[in-house]
N, C-alpha and C. Protein backbone atom coordinates (compact mmCIF):
# COMPACT_ATOMS: atom_id res chain seq x y z
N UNK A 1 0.85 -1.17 0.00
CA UNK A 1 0.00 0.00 0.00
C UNK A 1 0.90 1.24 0.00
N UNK A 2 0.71 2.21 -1.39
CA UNK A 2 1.50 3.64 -1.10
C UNK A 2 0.25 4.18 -0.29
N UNK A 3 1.16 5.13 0.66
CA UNK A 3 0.89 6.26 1.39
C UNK A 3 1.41 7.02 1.53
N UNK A 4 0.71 8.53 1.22
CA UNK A 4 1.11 9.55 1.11
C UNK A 4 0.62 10.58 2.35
N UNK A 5 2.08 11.19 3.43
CA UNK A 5 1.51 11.85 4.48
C UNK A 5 2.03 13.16 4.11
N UNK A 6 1.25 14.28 4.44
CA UNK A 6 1.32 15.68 4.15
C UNK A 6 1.64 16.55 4.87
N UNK A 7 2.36 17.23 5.69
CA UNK A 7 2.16 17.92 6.85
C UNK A 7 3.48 19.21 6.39
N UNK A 8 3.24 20.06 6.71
CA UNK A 8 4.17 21.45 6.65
C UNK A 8 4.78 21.23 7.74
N UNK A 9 4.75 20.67 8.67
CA UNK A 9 5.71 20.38 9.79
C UNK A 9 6.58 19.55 9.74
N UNK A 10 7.73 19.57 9.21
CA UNK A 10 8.59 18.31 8.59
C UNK A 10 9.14 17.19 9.64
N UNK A 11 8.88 17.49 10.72
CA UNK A 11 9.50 16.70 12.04
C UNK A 11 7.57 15.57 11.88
N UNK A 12 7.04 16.21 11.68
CA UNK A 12 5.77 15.06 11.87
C UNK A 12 5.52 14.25 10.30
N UNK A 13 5.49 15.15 9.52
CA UNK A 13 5.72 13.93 8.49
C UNK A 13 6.71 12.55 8.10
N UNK A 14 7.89 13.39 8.66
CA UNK A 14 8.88 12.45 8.67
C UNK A 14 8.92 11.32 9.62
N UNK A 15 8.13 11.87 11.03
CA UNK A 15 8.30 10.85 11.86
C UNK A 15 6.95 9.81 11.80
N UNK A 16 6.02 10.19 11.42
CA UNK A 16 4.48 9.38 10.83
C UNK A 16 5.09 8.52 9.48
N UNK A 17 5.89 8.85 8.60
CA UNK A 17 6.39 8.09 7.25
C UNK A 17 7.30 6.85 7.83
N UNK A 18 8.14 7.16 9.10
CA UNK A 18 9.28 6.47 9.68
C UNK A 18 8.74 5.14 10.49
N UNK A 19 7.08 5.39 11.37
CA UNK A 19 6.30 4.80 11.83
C UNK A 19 5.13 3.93 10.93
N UNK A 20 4.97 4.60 10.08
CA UNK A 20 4.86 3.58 8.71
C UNK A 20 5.96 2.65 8.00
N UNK A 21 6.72 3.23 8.08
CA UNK A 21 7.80 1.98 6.83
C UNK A 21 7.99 1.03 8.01
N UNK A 22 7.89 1.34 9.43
CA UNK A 22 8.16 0.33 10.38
C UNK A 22 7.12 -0.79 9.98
N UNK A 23 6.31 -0.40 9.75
CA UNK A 23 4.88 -1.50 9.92
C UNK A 23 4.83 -1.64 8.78
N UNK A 24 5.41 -1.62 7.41
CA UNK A 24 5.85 -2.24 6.60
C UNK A 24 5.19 -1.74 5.33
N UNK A 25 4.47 -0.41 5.52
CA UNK A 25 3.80 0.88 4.35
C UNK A 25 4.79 1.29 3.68
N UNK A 26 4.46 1.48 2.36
CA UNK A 26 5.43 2.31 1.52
C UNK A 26 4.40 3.63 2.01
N UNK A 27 5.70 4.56 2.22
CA UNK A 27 5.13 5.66 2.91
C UNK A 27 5.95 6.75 2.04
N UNK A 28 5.53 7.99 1.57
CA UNK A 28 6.24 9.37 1.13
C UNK A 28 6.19 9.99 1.68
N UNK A 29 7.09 11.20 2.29
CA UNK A 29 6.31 12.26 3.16
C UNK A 29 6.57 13.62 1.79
N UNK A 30 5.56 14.74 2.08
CA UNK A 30 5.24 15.79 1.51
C UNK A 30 5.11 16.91 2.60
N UNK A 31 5.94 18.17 2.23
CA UNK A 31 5.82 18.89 3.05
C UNK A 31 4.87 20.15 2.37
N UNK A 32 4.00 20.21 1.49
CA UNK A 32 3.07 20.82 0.80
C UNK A 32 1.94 20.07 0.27
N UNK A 33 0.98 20.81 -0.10
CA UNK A 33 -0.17 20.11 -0.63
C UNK A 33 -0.01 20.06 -2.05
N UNK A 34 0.65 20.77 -2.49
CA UNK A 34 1.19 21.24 -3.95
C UNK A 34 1.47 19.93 -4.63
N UNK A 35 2.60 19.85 -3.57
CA UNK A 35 4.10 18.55 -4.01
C UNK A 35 3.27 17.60 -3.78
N UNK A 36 2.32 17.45 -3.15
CA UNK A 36 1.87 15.68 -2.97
C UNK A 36 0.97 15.68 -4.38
N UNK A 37 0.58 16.86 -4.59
CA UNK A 37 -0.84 16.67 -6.23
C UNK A 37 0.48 15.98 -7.09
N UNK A 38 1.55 17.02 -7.37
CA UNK A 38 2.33 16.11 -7.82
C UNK A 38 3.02 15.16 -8.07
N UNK A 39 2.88 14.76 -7.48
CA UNK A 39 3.49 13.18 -6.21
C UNK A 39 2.57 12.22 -7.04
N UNK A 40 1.36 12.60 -7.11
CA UNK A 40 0.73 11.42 -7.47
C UNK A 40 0.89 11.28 -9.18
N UNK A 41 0.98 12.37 -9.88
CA UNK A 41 1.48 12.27 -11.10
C UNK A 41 2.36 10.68 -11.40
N UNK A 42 3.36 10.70 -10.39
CA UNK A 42 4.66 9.93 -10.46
C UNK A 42 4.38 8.18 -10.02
N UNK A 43 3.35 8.60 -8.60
CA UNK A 43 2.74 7.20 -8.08
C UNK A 43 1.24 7.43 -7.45
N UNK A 44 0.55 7.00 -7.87
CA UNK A 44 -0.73 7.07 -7.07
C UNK A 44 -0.84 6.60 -5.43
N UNK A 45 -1.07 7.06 -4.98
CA UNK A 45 -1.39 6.49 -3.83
C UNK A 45 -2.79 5.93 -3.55
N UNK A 46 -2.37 5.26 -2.67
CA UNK A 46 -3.89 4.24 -2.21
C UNK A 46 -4.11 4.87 -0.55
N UNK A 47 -3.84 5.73 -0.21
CA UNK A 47 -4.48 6.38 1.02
C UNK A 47 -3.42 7.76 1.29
N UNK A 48 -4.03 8.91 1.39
CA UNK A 48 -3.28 10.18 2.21
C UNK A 48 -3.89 10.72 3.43
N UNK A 49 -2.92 10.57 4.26
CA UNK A 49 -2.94 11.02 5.44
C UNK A 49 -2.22 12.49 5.54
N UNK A 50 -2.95 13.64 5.92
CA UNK A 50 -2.60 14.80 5.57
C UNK A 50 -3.12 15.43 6.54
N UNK A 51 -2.48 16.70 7.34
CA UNK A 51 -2.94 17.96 8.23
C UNK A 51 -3.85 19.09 7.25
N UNK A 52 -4.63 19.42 8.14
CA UNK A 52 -5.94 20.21 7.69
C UNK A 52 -5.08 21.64 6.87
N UNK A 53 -4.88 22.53 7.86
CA UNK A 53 -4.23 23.37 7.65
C UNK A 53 -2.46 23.71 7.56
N UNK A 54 -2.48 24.02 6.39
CA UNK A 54 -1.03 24.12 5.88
C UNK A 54 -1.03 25.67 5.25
N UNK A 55 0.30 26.14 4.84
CA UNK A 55 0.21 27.27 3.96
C UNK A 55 -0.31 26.82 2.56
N UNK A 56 -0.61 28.00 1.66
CA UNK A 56 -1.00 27.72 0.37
C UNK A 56 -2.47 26.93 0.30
N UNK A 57 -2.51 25.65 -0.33
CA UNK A 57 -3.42 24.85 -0.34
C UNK A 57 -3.67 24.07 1.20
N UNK A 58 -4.76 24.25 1.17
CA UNK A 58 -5.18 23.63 2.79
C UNK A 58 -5.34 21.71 2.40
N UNK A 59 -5.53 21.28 3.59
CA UNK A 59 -5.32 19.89 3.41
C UNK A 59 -6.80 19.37 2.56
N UNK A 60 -7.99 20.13 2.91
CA UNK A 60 -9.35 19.48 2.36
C UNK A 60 -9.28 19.55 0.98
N UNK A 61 -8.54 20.93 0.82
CA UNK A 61 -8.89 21.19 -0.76
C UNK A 61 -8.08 19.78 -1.46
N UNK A 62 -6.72 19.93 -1.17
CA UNK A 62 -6.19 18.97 -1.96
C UNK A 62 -6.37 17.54 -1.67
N UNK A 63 -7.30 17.34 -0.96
CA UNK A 63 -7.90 16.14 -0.72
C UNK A 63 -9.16 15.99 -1.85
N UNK A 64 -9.82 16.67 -1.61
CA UNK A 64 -10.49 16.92 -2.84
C UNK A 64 -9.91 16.78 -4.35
N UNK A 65 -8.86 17.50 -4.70
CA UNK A 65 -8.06 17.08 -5.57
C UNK A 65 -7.90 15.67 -6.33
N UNK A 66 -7.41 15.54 -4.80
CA UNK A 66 -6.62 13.77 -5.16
C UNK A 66 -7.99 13.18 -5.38
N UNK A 67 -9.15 12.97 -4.75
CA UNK A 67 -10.23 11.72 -4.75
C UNK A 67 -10.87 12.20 -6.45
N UNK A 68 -11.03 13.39 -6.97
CA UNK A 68 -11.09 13.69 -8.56
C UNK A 68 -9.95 13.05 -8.74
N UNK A 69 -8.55 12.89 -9.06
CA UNK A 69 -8.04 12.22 -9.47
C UNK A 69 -8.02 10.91 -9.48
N UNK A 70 -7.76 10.32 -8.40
CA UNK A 70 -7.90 9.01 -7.88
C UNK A 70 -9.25 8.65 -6.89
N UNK A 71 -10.38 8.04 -7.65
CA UNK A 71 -11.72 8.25 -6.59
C UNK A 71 -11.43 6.99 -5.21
N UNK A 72 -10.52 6.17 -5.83
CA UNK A 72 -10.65 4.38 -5.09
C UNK A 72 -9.44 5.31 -3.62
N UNK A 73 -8.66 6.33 -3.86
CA UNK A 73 -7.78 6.99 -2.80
C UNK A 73 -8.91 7.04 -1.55
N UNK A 74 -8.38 6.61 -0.39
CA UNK A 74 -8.97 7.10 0.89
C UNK A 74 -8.15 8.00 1.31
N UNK A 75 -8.66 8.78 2.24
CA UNK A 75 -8.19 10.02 2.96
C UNK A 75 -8.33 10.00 4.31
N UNK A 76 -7.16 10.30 4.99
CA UNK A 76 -7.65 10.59 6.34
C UNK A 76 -6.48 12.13 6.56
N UNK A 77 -8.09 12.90 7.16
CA UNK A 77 -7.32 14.13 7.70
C UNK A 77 -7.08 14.52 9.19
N UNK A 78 -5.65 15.24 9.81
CA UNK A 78 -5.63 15.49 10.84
C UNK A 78 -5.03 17.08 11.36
N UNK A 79 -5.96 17.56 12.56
CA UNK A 79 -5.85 18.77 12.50
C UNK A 79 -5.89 19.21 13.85
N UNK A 80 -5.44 20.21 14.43
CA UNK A 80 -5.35 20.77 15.71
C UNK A 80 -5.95 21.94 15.79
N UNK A 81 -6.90 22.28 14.44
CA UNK A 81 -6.85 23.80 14.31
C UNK A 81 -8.57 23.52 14.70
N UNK A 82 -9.11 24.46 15.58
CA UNK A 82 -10.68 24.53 16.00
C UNK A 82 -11.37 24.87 14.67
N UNK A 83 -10.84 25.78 13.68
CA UNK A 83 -11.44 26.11 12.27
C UNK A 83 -11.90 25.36 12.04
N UNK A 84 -11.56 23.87 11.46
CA UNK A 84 -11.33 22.92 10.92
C UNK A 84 -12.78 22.37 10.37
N UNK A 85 -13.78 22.37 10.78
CA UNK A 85 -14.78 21.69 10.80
C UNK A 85 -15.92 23.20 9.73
N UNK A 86 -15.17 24.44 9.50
CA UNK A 86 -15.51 24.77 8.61
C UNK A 86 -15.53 24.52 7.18
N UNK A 87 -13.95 23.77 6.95
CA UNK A 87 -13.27 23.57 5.91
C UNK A 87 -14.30 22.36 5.47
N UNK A 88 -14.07 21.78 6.62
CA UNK A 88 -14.56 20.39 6.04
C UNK A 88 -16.38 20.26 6.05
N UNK A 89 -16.98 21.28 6.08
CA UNK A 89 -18.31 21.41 5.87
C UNK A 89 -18.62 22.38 4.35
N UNK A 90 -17.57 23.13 4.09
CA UNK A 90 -17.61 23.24 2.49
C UNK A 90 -16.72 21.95 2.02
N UNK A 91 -16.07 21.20 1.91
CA UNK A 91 -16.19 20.25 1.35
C UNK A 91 -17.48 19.24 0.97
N UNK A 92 -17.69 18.90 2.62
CA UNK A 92 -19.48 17.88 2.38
C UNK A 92 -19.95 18.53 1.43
N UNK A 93 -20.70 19.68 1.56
CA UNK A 93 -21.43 20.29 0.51
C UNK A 93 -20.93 20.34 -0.83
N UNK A 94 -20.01 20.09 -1.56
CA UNK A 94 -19.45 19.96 -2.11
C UNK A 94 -19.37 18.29 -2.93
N UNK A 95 -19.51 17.65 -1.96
CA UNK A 95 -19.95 16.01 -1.77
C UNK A 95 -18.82 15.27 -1.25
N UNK A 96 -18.34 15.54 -0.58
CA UNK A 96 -16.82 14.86 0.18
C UNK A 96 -16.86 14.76 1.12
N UNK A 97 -16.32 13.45 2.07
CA UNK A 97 -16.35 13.65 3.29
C UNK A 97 -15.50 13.21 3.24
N UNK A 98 -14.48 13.35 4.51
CA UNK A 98 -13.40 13.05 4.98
C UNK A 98 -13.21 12.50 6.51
N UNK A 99 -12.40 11.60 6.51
CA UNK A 99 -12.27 11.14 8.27
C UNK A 99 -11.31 11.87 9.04
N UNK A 100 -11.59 12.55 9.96
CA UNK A 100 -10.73 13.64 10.41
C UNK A 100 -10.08 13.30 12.17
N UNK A 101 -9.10 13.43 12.41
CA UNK A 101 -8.57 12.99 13.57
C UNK A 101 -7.87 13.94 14.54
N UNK A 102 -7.60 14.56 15.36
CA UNK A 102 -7.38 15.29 16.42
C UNK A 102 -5.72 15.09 16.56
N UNK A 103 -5.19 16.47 16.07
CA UNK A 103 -3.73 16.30 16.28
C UNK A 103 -3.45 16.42 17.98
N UNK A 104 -2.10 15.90 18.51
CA UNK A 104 -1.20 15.19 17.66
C UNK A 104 -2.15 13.75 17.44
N UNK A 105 -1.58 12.80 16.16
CA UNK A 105 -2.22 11.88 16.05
C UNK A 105 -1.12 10.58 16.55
N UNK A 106 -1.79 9.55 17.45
CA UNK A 106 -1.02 8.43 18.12
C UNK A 106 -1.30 7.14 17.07
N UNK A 107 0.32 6.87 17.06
CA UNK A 107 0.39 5.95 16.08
C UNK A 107 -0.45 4.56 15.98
N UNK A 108 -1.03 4.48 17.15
CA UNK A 108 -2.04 3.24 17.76
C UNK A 108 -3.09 3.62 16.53
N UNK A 109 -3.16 4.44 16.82
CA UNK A 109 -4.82 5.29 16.18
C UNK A 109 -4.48 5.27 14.85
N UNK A 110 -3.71 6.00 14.50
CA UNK A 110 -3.49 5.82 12.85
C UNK A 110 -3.25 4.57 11.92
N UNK A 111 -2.46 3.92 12.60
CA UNK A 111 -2.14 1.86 12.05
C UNK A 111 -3.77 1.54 11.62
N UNK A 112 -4.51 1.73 13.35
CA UNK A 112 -5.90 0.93 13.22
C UNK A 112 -6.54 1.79 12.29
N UNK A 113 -6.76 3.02 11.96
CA UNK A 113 -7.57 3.51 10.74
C UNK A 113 -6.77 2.93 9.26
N UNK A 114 -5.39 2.58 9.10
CA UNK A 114 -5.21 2.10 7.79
C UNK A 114 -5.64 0.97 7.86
N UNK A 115 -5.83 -0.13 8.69
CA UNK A 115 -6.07 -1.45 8.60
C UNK A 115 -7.68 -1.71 8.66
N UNK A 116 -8.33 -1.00 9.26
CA UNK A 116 -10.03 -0.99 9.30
C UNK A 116 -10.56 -0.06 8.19
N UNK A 117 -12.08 -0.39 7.98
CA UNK A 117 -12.86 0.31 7.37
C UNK A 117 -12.70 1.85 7.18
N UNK A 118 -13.09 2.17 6.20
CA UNK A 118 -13.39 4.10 6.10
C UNK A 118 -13.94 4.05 7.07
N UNK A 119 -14.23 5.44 8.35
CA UNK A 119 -15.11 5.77 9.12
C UNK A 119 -15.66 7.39 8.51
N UNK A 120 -16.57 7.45 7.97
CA UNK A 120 -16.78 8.68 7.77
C UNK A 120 -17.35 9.59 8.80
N UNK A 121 -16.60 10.93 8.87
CA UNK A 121 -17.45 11.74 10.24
C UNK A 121 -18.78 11.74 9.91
N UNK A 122 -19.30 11.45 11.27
CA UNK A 122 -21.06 12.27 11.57
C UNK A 122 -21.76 11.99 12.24
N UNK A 123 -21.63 13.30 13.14
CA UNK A 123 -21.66 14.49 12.20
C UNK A 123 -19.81 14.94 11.93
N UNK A 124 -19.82 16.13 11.50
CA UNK A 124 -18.31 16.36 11.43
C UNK A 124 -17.71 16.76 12.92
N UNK A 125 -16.41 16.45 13.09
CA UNK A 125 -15.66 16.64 13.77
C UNK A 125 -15.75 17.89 14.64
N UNK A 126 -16.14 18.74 15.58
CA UNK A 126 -16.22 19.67 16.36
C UNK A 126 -14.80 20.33 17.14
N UNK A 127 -15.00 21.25 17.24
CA UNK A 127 -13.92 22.07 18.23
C UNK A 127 -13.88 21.27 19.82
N UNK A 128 -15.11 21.07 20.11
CA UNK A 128 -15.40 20.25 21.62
C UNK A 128 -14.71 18.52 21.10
N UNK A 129 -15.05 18.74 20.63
CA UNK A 129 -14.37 17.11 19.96
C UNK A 129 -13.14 16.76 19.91
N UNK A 130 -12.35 18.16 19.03
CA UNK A 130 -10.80 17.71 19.28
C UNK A 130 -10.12 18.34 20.66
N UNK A 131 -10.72 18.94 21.35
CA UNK A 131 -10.08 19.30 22.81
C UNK A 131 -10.01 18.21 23.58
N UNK A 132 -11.66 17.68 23.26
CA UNK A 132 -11.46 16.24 24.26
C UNK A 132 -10.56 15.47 23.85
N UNK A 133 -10.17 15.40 22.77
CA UNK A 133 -9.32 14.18 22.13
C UNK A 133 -8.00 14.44 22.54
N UNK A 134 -7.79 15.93 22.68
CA UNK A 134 -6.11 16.23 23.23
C UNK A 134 -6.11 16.31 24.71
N UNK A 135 -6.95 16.12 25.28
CA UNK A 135 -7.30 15.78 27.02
C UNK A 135 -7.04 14.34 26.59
N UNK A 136 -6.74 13.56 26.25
CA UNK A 136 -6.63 11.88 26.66
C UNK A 136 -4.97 11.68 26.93
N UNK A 137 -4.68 11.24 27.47
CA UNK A 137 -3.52 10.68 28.10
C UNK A 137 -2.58 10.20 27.08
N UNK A 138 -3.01 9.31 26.21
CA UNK A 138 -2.42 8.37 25.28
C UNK A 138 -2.00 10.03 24.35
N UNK A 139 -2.46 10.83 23.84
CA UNK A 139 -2.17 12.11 23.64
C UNK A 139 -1.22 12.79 23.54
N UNK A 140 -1.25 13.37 25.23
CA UNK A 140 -0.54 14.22 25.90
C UNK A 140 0.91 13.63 25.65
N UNK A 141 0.85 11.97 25.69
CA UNK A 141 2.07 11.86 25.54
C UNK A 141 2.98 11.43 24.14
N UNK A 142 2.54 11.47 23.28
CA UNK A 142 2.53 11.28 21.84
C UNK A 142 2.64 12.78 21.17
N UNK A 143 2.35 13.75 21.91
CA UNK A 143 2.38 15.40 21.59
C UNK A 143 3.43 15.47 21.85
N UNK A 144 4.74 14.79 22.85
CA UNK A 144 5.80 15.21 23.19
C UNK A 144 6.58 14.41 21.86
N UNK A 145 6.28 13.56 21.21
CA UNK A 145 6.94 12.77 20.36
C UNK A 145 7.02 13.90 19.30
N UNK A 146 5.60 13.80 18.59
CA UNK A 146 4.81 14.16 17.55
C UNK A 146 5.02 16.21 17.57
């Protein structure tokens, strides 16, 4: 399985790509939304894991992107930003949904979303939602990694 992770933060892409090739993913990391559209030019990927907000292109849009390009691509997005659930409500409307996860994201959590079913949000993901999610323990301490 290629996977493609996105993040403008190069210490988390690199270390989410590093935690993938462990578990035996062909993994790319991308530090733009730009470079990954292009990315797929070269290899398609079969799932991107990408942060909401980046400079330039935000993570929904070019999620959007990729599933017009590649519809069989799953997506999972992750974000710390309370905005977030705007972005991804002009997407729905739009007809997209995306599975969205509460930065930092723990590698427990991410393995089991590549290996299980799509979960699609819903409703979408809330501001109260990802606070609680960065109140969990397993978290707090994966934020010091991540």
């Amino acid at each position: 399985m290629v996977i493609f992770v996105v993040d403008d933060e190069r210490v988390i892409a690199d270390t989410l790509c590093a935690i993938l090739r462990l578990s035996g993913y062909d993994a790319r990391a991308f530090y733009d939304a730009e470079s990954a559209l292009r990315g797929c030019g070269d290899q398609q990927p079969d799932f991107v894991i990408s942060d909401v907000s980046m400079p330039g292109m935000n993570g929904v849009e070019m999620a959007v992107q990729i599933r017009e390009q590649i519809p069989g691509c799953r997506v999972l997005l992750f974000s710390g930003n309370a905005g977030t659930s705007e972005v991804l409500d002009a997407a729905h409307q739009r007809g997209y949904d995306f599975e969205l996860l509460a930065k930092p994201v723990h590698p427990k959590d991410l393995l089991a979303r590549l290996e299980g079913p799509i979960q699609q949000p819903s409703p979408f993901t809330t501001p109260s939602t990802l606070n609680s999610a960065r109140s969990r323990p397993e978290y707090q301490q994966v934020s010091r990694i991540l």
